[in-house]
Protein backbone atom coordinates (compact mmCIF):
# COMPACT_ATOMS: atom_id res chain seq x y z
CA UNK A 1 23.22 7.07 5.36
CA UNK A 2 19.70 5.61 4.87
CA UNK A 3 17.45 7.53 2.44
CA UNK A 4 14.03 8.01 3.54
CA UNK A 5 13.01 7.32 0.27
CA UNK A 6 14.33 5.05 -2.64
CA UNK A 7 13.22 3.62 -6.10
CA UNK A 8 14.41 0.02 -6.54
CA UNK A 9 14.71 -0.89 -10.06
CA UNK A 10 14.24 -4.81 -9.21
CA UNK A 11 11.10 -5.54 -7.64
CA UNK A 12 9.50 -1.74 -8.94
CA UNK A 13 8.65 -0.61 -5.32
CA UNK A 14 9.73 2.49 -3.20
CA UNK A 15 10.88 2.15 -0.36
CA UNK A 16 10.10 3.90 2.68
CA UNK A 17 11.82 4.60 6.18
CA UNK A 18 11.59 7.07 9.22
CA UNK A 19 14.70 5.52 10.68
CA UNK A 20 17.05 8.03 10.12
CA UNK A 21 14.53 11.33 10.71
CA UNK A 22 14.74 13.16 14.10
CA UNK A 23 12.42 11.53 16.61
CA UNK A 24 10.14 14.43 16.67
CA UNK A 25 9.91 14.64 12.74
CA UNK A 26 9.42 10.18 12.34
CA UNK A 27 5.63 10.26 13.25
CA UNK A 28 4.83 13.20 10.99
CA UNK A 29 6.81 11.61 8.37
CA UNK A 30 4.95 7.89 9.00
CA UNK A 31 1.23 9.35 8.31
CA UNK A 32 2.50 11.64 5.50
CA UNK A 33 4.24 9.24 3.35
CA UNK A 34 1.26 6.85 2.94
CA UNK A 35 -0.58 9.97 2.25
CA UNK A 36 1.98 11.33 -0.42
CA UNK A 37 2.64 8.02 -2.18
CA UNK A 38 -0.99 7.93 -2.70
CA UNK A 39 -1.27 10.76 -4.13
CA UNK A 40 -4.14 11.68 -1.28
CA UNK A 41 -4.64 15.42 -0.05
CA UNK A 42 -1.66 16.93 2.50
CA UNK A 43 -3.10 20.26 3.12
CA UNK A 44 -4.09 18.92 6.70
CA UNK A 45 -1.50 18.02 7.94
CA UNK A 46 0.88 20.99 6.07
CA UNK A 47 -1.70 23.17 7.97
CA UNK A 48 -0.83 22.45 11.30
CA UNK A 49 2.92 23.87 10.85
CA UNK A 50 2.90 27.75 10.24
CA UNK A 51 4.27 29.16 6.75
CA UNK A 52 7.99 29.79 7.32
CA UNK A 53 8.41 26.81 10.08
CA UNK A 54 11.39 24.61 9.30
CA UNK A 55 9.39 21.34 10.29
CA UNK A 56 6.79 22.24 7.55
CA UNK A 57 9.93 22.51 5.29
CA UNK A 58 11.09 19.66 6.13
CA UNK A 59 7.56 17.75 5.59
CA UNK A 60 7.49 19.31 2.42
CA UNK A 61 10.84 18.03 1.56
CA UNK A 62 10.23 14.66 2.28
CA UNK A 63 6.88 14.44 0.03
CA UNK A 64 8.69 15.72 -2.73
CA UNK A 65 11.22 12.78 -2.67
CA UNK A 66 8.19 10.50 -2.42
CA UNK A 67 6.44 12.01 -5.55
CA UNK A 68 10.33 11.85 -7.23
CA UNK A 69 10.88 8.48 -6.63
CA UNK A 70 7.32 7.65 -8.10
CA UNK A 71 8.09 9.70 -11.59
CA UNK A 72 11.30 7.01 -11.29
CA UNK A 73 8.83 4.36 -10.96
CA UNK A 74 6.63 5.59 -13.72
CA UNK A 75 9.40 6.31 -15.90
CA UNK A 76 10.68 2.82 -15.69
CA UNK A 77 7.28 1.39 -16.16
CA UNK A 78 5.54 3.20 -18.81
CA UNK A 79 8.22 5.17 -21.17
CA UNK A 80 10.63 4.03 -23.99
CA UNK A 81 13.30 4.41 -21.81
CA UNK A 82 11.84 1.51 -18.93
CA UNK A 83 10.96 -0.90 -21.82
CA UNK A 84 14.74 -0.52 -23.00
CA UNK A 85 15.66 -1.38 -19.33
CA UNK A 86 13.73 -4.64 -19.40
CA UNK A 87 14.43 -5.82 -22.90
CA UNK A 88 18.68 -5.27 -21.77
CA UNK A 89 18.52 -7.28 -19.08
CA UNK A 90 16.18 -9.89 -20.19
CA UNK A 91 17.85 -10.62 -23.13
């Protein structure tokens, strides 16, 4: 299976796909992904799905993985922990 999103470790990006979502769900997933990893406002787009809908579940789902694989990033980047990372396999 394809995740929809991943953190990779080696060139400190996140990765992004729609391939594997539901054809109704990939376009909705395309504008808010740009949206989430930027840490830009979703209430516009969560407000066009009624509380209680499963797509609007869904949505919400997939944000959250974006805003988990950026605490990754972050965490490899900017905590004790990341600078460990870099200084075991650079040296």
């Amino acid at each position: 299976m394809i995740p929809n999103a991943q953190f990779d470790a080696a060139s400190l990006a996140v990765w992004t796909t729609t391939g594997s979502l539901p054809e109704a769900e990939a376009p909705i997933a395309a504008h808010a992904m740009p949206l989430a990893s930027h840490s830009q406002d979703l209430s516009e787009l969560l407000a066009e799905f009624p509380h209680g809908h499963p797509q609007r579940a869904r949505l919400m789902w997939l944000v959250s993985s974006i805003w988990h694989e950026k605490r990754h990033f972050f965490d490899t980047c900017l905590t004790n922990y990341g600078a460990r990372r870099f200084r075991d396999l650079f040296t």
